[in-house]
Protein backbone atom coordinates (compact mmCIF):
# COMPACT_ATOMS: atom_id res chain seq x y z
CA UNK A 1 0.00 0.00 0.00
CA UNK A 2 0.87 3.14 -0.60
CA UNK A 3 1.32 6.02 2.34
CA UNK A 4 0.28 9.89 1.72
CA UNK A 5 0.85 12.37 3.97
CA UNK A 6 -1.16 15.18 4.38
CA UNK A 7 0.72 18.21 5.80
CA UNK A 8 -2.64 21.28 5.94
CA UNK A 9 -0.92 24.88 5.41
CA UNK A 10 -4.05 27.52 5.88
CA UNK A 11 -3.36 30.59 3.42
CA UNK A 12 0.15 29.48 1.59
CA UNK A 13 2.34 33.19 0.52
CA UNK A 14 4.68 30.54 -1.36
CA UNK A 15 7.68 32.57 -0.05
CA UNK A 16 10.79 30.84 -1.44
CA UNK A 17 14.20 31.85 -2.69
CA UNK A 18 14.81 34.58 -4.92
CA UNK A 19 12.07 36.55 -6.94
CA UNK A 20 8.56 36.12 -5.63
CA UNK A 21 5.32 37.90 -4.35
CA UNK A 22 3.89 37.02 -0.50
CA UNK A 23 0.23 37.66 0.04
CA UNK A 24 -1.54 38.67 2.63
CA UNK A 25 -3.86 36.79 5.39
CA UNK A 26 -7.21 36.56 4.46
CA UNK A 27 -10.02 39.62 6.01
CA UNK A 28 -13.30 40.50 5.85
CA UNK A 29 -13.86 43.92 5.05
CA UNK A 30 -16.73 45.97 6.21
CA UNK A 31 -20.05 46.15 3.42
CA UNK A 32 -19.78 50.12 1.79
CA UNK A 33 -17.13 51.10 3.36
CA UNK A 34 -14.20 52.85 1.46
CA UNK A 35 -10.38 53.01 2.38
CA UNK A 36 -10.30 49.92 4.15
CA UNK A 37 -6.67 48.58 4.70
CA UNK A 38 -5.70 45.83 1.72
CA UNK A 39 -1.75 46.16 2.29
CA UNK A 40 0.65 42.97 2.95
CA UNK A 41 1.48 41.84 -0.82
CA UNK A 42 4.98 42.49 -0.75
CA UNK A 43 7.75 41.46 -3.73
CA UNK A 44 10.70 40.00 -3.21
CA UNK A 45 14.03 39.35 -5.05
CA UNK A 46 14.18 41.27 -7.78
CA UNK A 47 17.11 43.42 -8.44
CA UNK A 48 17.00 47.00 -7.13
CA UNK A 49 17.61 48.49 -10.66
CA UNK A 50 15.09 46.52 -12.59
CA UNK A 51 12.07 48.12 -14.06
CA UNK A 52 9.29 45.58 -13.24
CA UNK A 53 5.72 45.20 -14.63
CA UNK A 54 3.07 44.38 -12.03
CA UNK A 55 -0.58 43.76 -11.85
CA UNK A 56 -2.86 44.38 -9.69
CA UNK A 57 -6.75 42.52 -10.25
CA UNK A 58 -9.98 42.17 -8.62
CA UNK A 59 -11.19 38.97 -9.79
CA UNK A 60 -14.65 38.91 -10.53
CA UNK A 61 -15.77 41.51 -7.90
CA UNK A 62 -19.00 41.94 -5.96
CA UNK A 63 -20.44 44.85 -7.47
CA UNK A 64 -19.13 47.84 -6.29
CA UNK A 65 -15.89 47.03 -4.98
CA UNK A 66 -12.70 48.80 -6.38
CA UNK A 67 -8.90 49.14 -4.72
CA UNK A 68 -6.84 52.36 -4.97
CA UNK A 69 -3.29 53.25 -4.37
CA UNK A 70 -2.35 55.71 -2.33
CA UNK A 71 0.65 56.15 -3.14
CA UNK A 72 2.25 56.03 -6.47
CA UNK A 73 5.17 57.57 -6.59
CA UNK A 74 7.59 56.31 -9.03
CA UNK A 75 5.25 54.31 -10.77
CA UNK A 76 4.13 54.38 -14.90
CA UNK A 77 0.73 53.23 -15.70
CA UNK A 78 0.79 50.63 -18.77
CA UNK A 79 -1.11 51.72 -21.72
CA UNK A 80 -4.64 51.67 -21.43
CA UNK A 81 -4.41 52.52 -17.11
CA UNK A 82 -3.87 56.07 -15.43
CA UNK A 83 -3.06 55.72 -11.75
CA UNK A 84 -5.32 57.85 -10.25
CA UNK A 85 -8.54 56.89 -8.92
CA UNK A 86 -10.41 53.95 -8.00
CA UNK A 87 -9.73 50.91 -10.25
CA UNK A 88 -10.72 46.91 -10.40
CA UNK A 89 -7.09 46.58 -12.00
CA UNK A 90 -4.52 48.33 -12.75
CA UNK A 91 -0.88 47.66 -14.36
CA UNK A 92 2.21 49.87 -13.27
CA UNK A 93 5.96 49.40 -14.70
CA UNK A 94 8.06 50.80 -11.70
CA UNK A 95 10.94 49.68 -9.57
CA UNK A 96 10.65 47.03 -6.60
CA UNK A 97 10.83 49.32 -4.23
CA UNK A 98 8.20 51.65 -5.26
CA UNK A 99 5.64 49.17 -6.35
CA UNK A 100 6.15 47.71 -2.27
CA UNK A 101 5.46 51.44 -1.14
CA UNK A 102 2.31 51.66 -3.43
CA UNK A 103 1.23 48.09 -2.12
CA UNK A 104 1.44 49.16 0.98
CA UNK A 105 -0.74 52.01 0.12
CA UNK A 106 -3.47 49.27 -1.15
CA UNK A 107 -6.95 50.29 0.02
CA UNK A 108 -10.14 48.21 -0.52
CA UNK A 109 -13.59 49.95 -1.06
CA UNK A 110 -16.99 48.04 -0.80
CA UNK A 111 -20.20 48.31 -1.92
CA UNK A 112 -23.29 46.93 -0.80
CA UNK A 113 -23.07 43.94 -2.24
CA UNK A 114 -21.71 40.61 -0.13
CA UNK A 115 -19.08 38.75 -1.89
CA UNK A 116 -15.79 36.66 -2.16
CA UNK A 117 -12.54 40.04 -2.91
CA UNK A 118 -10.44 38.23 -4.92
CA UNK A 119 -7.36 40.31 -5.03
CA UNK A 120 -4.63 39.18 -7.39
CA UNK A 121 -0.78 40.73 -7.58
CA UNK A 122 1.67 39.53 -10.23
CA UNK A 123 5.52 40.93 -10.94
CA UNK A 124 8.14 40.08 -13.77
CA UNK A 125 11.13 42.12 -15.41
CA UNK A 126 9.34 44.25 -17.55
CA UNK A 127 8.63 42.63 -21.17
CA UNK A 128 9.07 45.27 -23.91
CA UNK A 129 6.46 44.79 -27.17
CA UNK A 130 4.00 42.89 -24.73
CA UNK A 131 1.23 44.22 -22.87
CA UNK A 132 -0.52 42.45 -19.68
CA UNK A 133 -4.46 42.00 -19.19
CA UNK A 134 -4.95 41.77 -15.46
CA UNK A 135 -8.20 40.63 -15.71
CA UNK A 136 -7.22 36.44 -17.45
CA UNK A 137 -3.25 36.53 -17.05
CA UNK A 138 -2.65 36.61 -20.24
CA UNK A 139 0.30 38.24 -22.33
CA UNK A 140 -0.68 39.95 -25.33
CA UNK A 141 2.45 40.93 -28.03
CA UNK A 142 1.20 43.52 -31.06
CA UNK A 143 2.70 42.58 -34.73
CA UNK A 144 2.66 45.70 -36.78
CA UNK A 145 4.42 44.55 -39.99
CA UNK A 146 1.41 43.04 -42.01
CA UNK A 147 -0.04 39.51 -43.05
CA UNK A 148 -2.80 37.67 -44.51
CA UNK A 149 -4.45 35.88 -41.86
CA UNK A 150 -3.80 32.47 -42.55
CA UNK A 151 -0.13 33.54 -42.39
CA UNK A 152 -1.14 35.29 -39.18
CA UNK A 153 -2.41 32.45 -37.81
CA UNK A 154 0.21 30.11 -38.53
CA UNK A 155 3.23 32.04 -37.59
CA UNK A 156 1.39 32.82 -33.82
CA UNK A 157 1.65 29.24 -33.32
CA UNK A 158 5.29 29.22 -34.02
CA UNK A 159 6.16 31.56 -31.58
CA UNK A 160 6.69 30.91 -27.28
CA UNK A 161 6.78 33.30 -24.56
CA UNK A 162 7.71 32.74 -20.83
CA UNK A 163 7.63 29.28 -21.74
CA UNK A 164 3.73 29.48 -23.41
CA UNK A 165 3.30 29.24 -26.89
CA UNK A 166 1.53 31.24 -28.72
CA UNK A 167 -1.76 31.87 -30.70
CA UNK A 168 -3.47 34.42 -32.52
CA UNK A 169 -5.49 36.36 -30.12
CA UNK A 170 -9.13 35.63 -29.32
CA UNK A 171 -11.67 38.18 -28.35
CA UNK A 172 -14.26 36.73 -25.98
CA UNK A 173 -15.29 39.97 -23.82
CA UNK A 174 -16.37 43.01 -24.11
CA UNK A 175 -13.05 43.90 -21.43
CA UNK A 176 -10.67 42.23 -23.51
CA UNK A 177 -11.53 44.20 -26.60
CA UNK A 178 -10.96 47.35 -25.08
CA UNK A 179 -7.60 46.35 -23.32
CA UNK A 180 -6.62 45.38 -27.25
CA UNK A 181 -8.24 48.71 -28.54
CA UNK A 182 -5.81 50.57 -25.93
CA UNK A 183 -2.72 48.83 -26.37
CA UNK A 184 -2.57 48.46 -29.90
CA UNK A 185 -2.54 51.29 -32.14
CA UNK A 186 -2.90 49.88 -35.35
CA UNK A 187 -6.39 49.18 -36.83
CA UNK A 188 -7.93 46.40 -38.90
CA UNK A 189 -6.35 44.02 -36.58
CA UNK A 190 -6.86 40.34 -37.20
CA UNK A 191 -8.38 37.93 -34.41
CA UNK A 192 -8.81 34.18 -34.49
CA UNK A 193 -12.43 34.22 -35.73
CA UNK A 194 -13.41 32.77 -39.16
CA UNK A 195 -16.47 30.96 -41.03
CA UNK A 196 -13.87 29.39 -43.74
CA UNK A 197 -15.65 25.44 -43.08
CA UNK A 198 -19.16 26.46 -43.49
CA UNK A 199 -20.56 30.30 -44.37
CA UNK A 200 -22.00 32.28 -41.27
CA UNK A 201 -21.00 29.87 -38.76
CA UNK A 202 -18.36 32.02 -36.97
CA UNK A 203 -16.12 29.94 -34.96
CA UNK A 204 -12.97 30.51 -32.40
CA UNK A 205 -9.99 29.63 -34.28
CA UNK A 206 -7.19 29.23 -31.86
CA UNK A 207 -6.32 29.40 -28.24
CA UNK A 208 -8.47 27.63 -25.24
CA UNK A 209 -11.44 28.40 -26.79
CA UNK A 210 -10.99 27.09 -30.39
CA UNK A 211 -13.67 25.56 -32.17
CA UNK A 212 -16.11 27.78 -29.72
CA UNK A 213 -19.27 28.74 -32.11
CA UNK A 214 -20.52 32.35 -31.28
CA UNK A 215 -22.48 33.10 -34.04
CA UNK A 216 -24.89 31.35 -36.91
CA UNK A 217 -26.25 33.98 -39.33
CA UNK A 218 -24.52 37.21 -40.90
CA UNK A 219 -25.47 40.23 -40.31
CA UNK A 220 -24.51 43.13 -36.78
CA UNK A 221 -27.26 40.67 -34.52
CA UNK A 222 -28.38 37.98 -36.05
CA UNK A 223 -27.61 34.39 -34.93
CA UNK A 224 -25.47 35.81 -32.07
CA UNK A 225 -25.07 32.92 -29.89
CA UNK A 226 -26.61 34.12 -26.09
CA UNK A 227 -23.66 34.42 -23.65
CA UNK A 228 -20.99 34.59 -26.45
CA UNK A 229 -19.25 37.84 -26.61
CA UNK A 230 -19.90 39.74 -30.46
CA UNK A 231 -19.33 42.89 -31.53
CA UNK A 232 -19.98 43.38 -34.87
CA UNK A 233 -19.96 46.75 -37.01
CA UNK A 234 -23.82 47.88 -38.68
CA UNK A 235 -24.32 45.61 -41.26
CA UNK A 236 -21.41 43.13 -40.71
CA UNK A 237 -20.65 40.42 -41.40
CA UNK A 238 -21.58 40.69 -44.89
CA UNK A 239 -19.47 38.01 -46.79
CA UNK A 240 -19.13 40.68 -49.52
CA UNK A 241 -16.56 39.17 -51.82
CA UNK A 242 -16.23 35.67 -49.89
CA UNK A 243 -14.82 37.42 -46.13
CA UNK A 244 -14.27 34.22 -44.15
CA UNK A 245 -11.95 36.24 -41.61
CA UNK A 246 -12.36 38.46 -38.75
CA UNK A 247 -10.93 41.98 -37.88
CA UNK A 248 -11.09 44.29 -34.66
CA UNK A 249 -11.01 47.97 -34.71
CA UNK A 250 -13.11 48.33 -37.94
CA UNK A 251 -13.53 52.11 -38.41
CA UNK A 252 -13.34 52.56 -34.33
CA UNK A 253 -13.44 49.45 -31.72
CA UNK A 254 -15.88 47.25 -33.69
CA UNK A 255 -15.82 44.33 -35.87
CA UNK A 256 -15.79 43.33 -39.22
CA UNK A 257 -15.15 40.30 -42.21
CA UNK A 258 -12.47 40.58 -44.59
CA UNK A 259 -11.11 37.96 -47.31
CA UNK A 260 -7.83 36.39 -46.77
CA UNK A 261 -6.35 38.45 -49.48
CA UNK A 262 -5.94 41.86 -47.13
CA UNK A 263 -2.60 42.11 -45.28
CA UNK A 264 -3.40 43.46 -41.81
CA UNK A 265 -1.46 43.92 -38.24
CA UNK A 266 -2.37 41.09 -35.94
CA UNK A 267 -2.05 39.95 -31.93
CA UNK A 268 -0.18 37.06 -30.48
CA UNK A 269 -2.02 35.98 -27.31
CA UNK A 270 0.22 34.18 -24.47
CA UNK A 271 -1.73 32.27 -21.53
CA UNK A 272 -4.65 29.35 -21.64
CA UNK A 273 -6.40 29.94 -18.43
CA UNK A 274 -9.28 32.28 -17.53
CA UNK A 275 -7.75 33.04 -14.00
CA UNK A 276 -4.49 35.05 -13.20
CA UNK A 277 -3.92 32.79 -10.25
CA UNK A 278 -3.73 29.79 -12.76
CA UNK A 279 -0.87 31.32 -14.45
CA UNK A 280 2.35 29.15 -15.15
CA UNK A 281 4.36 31.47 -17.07
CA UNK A 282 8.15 31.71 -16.48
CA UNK A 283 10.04 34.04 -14.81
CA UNK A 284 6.79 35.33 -13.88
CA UNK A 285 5.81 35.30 -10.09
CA UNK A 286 1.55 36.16 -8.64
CA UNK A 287 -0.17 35.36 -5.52
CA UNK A 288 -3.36 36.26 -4.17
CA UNK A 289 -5.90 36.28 -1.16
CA UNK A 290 -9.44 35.81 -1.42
CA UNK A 291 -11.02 38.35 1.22
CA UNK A 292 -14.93 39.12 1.79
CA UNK A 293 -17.42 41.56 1.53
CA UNK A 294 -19.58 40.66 4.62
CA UNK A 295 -19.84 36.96 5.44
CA UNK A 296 -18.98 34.74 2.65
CA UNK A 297 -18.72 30.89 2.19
CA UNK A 298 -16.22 29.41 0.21
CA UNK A 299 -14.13 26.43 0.18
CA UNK A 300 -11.24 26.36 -2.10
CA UNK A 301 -8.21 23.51 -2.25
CA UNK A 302 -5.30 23.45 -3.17
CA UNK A 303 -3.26 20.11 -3.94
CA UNK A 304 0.09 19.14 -4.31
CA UNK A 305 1.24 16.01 -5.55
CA UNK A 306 4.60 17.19 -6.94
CA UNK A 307 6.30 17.12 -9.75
CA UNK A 308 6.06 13.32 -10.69
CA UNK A 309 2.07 13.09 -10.53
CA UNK A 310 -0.50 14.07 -12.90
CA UNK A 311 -2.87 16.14 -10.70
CA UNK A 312 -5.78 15.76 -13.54
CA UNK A 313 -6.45 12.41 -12.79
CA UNK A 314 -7.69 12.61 -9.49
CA UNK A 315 -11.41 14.41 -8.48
CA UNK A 316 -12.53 15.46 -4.82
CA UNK A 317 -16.31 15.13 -2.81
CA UNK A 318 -17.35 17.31 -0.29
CA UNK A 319 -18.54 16.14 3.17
CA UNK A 320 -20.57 17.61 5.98
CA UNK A 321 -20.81 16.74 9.28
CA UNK A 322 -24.57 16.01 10.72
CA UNK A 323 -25.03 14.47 13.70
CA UNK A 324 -21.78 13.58 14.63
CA UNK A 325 -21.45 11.66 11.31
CA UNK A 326 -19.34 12.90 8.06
CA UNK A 327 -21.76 12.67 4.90
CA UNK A 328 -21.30 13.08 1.21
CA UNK A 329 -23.12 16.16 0.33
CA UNK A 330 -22.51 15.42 -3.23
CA UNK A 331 -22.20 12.29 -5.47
CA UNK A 332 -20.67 14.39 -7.93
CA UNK A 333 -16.59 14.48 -7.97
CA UNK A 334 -15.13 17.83 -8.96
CA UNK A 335 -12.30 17.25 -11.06
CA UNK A 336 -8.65 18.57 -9.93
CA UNK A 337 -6.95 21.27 -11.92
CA UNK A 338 -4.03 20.45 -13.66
CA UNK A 339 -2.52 23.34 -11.16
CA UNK A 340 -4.05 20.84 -7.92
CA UNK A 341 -6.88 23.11 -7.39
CA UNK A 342 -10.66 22.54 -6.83
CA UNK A 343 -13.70 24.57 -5.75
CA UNK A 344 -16.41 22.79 -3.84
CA UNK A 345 -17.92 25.53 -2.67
CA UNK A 346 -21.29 24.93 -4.42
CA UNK A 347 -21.34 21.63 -3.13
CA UNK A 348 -21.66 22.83 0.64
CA UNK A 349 -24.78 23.24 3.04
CA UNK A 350 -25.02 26.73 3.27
CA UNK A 351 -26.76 26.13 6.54
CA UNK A 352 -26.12 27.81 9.50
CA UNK A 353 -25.89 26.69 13.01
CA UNK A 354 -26.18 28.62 16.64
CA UNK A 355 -23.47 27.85 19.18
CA UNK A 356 -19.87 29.18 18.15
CA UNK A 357 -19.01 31.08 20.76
CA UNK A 358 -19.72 35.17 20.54
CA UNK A 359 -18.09 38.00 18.29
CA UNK A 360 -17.10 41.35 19.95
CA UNK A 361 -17.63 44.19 17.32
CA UNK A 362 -16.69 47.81 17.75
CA UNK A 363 -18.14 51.17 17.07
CA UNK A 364 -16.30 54.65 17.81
CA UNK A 365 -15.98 55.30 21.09
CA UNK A 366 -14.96 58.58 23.25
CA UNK A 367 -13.36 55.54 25.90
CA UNK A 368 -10.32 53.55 25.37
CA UNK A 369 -11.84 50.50 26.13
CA UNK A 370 -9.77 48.37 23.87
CA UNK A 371 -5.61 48.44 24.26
CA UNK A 372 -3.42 46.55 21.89
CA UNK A 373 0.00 45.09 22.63
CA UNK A 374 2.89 45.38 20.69
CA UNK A 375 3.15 42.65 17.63
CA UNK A 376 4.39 39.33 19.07
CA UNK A 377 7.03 38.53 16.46
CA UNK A 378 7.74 35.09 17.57
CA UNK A 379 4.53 33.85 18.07
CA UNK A 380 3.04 35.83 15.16
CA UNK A 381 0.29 37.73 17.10
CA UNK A 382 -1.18 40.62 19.44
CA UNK A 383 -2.27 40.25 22.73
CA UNK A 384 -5.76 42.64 22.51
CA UNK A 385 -7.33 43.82 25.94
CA UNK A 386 -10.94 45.11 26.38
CA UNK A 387 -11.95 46.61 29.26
CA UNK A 388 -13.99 43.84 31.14
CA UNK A 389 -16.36 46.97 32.41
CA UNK A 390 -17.44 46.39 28.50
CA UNK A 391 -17.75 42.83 29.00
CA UNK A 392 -19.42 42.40 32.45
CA UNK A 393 -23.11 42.18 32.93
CA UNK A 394 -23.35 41.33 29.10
CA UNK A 395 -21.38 37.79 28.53
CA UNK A 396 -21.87 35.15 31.47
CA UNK A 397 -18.71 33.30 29.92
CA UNK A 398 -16.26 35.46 28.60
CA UNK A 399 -13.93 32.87 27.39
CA UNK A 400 -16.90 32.22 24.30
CA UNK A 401 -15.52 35.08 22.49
CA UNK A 402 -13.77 33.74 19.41
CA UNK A 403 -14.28 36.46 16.76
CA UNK A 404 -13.13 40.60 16.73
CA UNK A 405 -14.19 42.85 14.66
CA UNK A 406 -12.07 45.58 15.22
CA UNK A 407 -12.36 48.93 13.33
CA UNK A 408 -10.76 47.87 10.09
CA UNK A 409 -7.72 46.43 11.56
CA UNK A 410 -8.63 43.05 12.37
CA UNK A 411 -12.59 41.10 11.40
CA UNK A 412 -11.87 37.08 11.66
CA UNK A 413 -11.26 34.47 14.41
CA UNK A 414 -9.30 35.05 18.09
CA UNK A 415 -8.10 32.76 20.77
CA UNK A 416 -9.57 33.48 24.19
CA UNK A 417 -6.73 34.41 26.60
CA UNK A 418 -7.53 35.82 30.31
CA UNK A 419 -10.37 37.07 32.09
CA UNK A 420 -9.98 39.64 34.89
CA UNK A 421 -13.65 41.14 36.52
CA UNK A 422 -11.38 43.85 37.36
CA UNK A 423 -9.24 44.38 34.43
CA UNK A 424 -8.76 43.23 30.71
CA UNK A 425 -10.81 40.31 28.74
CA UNK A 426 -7.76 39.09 26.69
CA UNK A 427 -7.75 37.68 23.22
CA UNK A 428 -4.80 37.04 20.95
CA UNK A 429 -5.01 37.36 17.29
CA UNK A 430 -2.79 35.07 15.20
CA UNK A 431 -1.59 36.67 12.11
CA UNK A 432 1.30 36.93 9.75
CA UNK A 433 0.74 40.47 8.91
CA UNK A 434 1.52 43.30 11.35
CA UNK A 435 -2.15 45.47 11.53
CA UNK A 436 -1.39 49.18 9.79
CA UNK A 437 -2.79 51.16 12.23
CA UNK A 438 -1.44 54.56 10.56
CA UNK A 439 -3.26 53.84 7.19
CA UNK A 440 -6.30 52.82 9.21
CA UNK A 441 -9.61 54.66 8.51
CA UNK A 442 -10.02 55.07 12.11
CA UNK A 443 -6.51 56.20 12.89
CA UNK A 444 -8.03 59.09 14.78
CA UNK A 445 -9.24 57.11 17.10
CA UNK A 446 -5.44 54.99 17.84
CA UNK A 447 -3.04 56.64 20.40
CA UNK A 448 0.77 55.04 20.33
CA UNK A 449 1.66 54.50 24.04
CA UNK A 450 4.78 52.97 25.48
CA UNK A 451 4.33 49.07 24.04
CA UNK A 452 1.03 49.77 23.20
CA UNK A 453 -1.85 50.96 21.44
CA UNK A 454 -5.20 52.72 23.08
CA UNK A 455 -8.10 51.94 21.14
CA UNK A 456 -11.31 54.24 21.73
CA UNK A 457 -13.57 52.09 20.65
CA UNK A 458 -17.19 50.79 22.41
CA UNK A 459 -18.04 47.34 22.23
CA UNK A 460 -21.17 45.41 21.25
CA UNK A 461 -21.18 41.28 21.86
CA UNK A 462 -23.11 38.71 19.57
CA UNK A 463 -23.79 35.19 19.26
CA UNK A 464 -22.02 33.58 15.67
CA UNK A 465 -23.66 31.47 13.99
CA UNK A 466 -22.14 28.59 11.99
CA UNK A 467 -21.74 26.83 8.78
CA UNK A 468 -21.94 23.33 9.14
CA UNK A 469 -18.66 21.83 9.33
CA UNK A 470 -17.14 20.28 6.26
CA UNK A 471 -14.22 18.50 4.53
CA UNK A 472 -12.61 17.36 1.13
CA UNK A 473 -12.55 14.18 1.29
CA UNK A 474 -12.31 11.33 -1.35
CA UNK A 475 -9.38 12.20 -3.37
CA UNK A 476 -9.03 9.63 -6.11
CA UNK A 477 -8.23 8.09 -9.19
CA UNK A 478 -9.00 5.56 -11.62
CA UNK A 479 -7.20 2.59 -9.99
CA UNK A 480 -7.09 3.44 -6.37
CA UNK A 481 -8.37 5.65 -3.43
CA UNK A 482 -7.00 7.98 -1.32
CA UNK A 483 -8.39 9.68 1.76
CA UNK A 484 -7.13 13.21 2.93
CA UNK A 485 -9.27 15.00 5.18
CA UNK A 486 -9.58 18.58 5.81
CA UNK A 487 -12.15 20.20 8.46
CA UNK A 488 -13.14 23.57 7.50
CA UNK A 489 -15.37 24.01 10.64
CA UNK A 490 -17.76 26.57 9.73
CA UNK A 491 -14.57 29.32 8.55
CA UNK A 492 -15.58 31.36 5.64
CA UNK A 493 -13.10 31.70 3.00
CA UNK A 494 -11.24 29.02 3.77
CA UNK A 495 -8.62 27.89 1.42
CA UNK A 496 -6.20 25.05 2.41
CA UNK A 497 -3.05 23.89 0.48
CA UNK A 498 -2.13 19.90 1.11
CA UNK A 499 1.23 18.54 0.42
CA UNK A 500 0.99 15.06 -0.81
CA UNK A 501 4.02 12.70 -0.07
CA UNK A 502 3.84 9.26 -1.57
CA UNK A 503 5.62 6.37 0.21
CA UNK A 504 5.90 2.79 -0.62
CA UNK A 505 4.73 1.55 2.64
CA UNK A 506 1.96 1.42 5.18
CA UNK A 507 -1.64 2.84 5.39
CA UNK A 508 -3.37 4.29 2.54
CA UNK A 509 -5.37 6.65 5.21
CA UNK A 510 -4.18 9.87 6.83
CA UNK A 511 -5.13 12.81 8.46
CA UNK A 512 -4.77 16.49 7.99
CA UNK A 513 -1.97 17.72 10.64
């Protein structure tokens, strides 16, 4: 039998040697509120003379949420971006040590609308002739000298970047088009899009998406296929004098069919995935966290097997616990990503139970109630006080409190400490990131002491309710079964990372450390 090992890291930075970007812990931020702190990406290794390109993304935001920099000094905004403002992404060229002040800077602003943050920042030595879309990862590298485009077509695929090879771009959002309409100047730009194998059945011609159908008839609306992305000029297609062949930025930013014959400029599109967390270019280092807007469940894994082991072969279940017994919640196995990763976040009870413990919130207060202790630097964490004259006559048990909310330096789980009737309810907060109290919204409302911070803050107490508690369990594959279990015990966004170690001996059961 065969022995894994299943070693459970909670919010990976995948620090390592040389070049590389660390991420943040995981928070969740306060529903429409703006300037909330978003710092902690930091990058690493580079040399202090390099110009680097970075990106900063919201993935898929809940409406309403942007990020802005405070500080941009030293920084260039990429063609296409200004720097100013509020922004769902944004790419900068800039040294290392001015795109670390302006991610310190990094502010998050919510809307109204609850949500998973997803907050992506990638680095490399900055690329000259390419241009980088935030928003799918992807590398995008303008040809200006001219070609029909079957010649287009084929000589994209010749071509590798970063260790990708190429293809001749695809347009399949409205977002995409415009990053191409800003970055390249040229118009009458080829894109892989053609009805060569049967007339007004346009079709994807290259990339991920090839052979994708998004439209059946000629003409600006007709036949567009619902939820594929078309933008057609008035009137076009037209198949005037057999056009089998796509262009973007027609006479402005729309599209239009052309014969094979016409020699226009063209894109080369670098990257397969839809995700900038997926990507696997080299010499190109991202990381992200997924934060919240209000209370959000998601369960997101990430596994390992190393190098020697084909991570597409295996699928995951989720389980949830129910009377003291683990259930499938699902019959249906999620496949793993060829990058170890799997969402089973739809396949969870979205119930939610009473009894897990009590969150302290604060408001503004005219009181220090709340004093916090220097940062712990060995044991990663700060030893928070409230005033127990908060506490008394409201919680019976003071030792249930398991969750702060405080201002918008800290909203997640705490370990209950000390009670004193007379003195401080202590909590500790675990966390990798030292809290930025001078960039904190509230940072009226901090005084610096001697070891300390005074907080005036007033404190509410309420009971938390919970998710039922769940697992990934079942990993397997066609031949054999393997068990790795992982208890995500009512956390919201929780993502894990396993680290799979296969030995020839022993039990083919384990559980997470």
């Amino acid at each position: 039998m065969r022995k894994i090992l299943v070693t459970l890291f909670l919010l990976i930075s995948f620090l390592g040697f040389g070049q590389s970007v660390s991420a943040p812990d995981s928070k969740s931020f306060l529903q429409s509120t703006n300037g909330q702190d978003a710092s902690g990406f930091v990058l690493s290794g580079f040399s202090s003379t390099a110009t680097l390109l970075a990106s900063i993304s919201l993935v898929n935001p809940p409406t309403g949420t942007t990020f802005v920099l405070n500080t941009i000094t030293g920084l260039t905004a990429a063609s296409g971006f200004t720097l100013a403002g509020n922004k769902t992404r944004l790419v900068v060229t800039g040294t290392m040590v001015d795109i670390n002040t302006a991610l310190a800077s990094l502010k998050i602003n919510t809307g109204s609308v609850k949500g998973n943050i997803a907050l992506s920042v990638a680095a490399t030595i900055n690329p000259t002739g390419y241009y980088y879309n935030g928003v799918n990862g992807h590398f995008y590298r303008p040809i200006t000298v001219t070609a029909t485009y079957t010649a287009a077509r084929a000589a994209s695929l010749l071509t590798t970047f970063k260790g990708q090879t190429g293809y001749l771009v695809t347009i399949t959002s409205a977002d995409e088009d415009a990053f191409i309409y800003a970055n390249v100047p040229q118009g009458n730009i080829w894109f892989a899009l053609t009805d060569e194998v049967e007339e007004a059945r346009w079709t994807i011609d290259a990339g991920p998406e090839k052979g994708t159908l998004i439209k059946i008839n000629n003409g600006q609306t007709n036949g567009n296929i619902p939820g594929q992305y078309n933008n057609w000029a008035g009137g076009e297609p037209n198949n005037s004098g057999n056009e089998d062949y796509a262009v973007t930025k027609w006479n402005g930013t729309q599209w239009n069919d052309l014969p094979n014959g016409f020699n226009c400029p063209y894109v080369i599109e670098y990257g397969t995935w839809s995700n900038p967390d997926d990507a696997t270019f080299t010499e190109f280092y991202t990381n992200s966290v997924s934060h919240s807007n209000g209370e959000v469940l998601t369960a997101k894994f990430n596994i390992d097997f190393g190098g020697n082991i084909d991570e597409t072969k295996f699928s995951a279940k989720a389980n949830t616990y129910v009377n003291n017994v683990w259930g499938v919640t699902t019959n249906t196995s999620r496949a793993i990503s060829g990058l170890g990763k799997v969402d089973l976040t739809n396949d969870l009870d979205a119930v939610k139970l009473d009894g897990n413990g009590v969150k302290a919130t604060t408001t503004t207060g005219d009181v220090e109630w709340c004093v916090i202790y220097d940062y712990d630097v060995i044991n990663q964490r700060y030893r928070i006080g409230i005033d127990s004259r908060e506490v008394n006559g409201i919680l019976s048990n003071p030792s249930t409190i398991s969750s702060l909310q405080l201002f918008d330096l800290w909203n997640g789980p705490v370990t209950f400490n000390s009670y004193d009737p007379n003195g401080w309810t202590e909590v500790y907060v675990y966390t990798q990131t030292q809290f930025n109290f001078s960039g904190s919204s509230f940072a009226s409302f901090i005084r610096a002491g001697n070891g300390f911070y005074g907080v005036r803050a007033e404190f509410t107490f309420t009971p938390i309710q919970s998710f039922v508690p769940a697992k990934a369990d079942s990993l397997e594959d066609p031949t054999q079964k393997y068990i790795a279990l992982a208890n995500s015990a009512g956390r919201t966004n929780y993502e894990d990372t396993y680290a799979i170690d296969y030995n020839q001996q022993g039990s083919n059961e384990s559980n997470a450390i």
